[in-house]
PDB file of N, CA and C in Angstrom:
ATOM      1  N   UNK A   1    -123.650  67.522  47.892  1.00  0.00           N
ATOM      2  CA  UNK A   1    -123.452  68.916  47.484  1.00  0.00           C
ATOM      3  C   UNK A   1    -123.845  69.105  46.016  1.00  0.00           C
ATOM      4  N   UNK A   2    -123.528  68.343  45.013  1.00  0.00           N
ATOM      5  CA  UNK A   2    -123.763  68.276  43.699  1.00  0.00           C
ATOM      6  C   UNK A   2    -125.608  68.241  43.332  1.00  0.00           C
ATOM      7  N   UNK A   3    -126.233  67.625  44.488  1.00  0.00           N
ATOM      8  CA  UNK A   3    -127.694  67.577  44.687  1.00  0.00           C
ATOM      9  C   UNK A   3    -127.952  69.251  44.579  1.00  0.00           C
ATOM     10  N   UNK A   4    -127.446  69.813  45.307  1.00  0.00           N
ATOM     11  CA  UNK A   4    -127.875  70.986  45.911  1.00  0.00           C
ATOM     12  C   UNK A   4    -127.751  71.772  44.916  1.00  0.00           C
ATOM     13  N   UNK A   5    -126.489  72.210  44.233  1.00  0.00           N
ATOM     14  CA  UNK A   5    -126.109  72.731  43.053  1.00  0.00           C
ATOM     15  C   UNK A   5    -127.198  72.555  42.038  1.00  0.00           C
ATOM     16  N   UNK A   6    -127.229  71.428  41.970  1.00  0.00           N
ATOM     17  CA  UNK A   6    -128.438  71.067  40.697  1.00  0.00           C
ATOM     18  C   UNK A   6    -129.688  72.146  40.847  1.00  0.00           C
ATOM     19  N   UNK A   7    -130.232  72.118  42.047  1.00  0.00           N
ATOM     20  CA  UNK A   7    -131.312  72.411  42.510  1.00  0.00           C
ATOM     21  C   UNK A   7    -131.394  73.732  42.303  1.00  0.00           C
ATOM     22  N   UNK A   8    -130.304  74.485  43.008  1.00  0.00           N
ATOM     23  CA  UNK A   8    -129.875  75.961  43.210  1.00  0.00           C
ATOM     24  C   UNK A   8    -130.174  76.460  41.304  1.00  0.00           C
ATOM     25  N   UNK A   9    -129.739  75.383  40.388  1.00  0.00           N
ATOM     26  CA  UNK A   9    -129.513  75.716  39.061  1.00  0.00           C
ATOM     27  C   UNK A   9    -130.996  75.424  38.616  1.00  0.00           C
ATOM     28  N   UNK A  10    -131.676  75.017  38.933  1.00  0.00           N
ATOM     29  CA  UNK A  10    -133.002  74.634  38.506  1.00  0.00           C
ATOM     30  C   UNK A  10    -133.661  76.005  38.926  1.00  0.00           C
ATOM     31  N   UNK A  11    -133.514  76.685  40.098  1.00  0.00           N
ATOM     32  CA  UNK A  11    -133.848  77.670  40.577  1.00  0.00           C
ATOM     33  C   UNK A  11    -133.764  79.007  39.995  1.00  0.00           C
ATOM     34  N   UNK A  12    -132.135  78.885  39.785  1.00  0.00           N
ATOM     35  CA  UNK A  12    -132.113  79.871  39.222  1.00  0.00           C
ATOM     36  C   UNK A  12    -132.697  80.604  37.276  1.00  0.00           C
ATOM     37  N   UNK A  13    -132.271  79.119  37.181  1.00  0.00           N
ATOM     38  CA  UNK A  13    -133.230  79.088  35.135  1.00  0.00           C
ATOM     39  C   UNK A  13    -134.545  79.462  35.363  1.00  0.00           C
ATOM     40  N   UNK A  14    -135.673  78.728  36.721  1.00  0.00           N
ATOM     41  CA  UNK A  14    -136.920  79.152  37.245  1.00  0.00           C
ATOM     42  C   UNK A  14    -137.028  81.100  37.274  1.00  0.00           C
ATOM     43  N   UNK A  15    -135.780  81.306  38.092  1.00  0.00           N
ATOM     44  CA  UNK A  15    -135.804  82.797  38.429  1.00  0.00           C
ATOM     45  C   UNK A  15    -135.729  83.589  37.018  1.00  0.00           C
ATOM     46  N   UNK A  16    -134.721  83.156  36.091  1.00  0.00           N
ATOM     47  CA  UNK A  16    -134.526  83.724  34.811  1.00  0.00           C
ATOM     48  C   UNK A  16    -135.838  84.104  33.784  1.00  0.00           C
ATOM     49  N   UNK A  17    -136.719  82.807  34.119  1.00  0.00           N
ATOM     50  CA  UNK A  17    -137.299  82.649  33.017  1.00  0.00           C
ATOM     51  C   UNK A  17    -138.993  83.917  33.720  1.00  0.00           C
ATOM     52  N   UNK A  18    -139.358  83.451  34.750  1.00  0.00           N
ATOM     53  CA  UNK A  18    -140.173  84.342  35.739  1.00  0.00           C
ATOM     54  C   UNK A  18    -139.832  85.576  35.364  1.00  0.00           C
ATOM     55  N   UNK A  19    -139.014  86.321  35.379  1.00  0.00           N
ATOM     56  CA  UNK A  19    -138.761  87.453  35.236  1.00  0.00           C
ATOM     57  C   UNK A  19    -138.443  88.068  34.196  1.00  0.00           C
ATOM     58  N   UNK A  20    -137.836  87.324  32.889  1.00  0.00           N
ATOM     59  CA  UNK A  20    -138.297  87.454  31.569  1.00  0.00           C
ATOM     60  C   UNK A  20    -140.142  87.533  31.614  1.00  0.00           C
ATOM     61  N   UNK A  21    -140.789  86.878  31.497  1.00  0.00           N
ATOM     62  CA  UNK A  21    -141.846  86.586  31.641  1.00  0.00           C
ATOM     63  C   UNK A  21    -142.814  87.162  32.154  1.00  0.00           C
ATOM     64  N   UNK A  22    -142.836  87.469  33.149  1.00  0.00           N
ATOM     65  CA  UNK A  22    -143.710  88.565  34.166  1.00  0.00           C
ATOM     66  C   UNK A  22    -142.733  89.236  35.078  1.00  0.00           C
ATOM     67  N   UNK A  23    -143.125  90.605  34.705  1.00  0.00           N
ATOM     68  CA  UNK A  23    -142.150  91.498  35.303  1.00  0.00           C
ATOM     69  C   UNK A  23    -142.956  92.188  36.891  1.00  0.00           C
ATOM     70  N   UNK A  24    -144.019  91.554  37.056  1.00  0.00           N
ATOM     71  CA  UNK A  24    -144.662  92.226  37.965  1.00  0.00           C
ATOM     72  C   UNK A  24    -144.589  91.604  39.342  1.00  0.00           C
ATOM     73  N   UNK A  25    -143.985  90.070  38.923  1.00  0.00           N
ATOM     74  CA  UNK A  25    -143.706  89.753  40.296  1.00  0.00           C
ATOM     75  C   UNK A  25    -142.249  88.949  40.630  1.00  0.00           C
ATOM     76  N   UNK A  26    -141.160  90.035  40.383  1.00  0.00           N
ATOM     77  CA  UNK A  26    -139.592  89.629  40.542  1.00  0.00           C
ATOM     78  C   UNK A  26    -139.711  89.386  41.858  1.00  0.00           C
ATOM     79  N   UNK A  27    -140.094  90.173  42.696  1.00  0.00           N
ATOM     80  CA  UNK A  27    -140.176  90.294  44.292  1.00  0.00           C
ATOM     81  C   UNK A  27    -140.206  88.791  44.840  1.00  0.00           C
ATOM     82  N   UNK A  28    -141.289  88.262  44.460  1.00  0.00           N
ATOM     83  CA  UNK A  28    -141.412  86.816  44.762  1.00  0.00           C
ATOM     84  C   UNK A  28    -140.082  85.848  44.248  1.00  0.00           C
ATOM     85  N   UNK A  29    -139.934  86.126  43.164  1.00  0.00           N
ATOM     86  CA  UNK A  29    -139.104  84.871  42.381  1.00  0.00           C
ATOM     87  C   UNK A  29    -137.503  85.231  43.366  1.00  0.00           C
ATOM     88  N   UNK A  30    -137.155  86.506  43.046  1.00  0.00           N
ATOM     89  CA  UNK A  30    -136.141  87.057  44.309  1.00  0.00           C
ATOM     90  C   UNK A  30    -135.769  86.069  45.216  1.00  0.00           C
ATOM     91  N   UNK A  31    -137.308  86.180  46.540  1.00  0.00           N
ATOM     92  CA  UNK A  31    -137.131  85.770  47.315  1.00  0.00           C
ATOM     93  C   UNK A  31    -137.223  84.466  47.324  1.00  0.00           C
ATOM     94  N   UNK A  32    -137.302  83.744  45.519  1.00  0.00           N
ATOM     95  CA  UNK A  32    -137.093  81.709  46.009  1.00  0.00           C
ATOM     96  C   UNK A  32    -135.670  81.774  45.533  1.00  0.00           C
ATOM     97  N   UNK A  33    -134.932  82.401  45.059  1.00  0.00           N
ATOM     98  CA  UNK A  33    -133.817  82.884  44.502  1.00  0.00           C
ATOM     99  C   UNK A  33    -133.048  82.853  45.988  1.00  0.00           C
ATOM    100  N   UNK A  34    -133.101  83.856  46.926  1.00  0.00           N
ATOM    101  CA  UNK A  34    -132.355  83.384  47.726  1.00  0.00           C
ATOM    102  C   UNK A  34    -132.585  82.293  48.714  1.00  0.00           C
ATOM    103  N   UNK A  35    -133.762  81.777  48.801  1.00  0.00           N
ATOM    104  CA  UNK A  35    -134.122  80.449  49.434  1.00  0.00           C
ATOM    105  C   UNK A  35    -133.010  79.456  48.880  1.00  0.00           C
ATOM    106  N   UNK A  36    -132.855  79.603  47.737  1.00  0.00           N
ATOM    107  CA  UNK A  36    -132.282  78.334  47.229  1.00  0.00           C
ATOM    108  C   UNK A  36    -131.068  78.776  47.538  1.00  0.00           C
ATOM    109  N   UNK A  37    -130.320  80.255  47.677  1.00  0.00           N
ATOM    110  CA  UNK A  37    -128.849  80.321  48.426  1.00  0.00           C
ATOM    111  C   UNK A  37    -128.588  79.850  49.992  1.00  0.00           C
ATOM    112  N   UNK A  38    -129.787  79.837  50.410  1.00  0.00           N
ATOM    113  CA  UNK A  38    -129.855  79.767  52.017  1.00  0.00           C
ATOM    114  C   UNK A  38    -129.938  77.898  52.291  1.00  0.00           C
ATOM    115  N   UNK A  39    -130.418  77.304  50.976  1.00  0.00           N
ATOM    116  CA  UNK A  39    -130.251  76.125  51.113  1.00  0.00           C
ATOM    117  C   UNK A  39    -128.849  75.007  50.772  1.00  0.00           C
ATOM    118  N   UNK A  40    -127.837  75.757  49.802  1.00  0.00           N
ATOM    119  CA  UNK A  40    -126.678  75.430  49.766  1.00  0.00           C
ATOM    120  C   UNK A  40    -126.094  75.843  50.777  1.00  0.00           C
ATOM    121  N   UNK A  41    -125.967  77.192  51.498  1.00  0.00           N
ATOM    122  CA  UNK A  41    -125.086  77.188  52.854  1.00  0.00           C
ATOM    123  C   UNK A  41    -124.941  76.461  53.713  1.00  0.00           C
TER     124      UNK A  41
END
């Protein structure tokens, strides 16, 4: 579980920084954003 967490957190700093960054494609980063929720469940 602590694997997963990590990952989910890697994801989400990924999502943070994407969308600081380029605002034109949240849509995408979004949807690895909840990939990575669908992968801790």
């Amino acid at each position: 579980m602590k694997g997963f967490l990590i990952r989910f957190g890697n994801h989400l700093d990924a999502f943070l920084f994407w969308k600081d960054q380029f605002q034109l494609i949240d849509l995408i980063d979004v949807g690895h954003l909840f990939a990575a929720i669908i992968v801790i469940i």
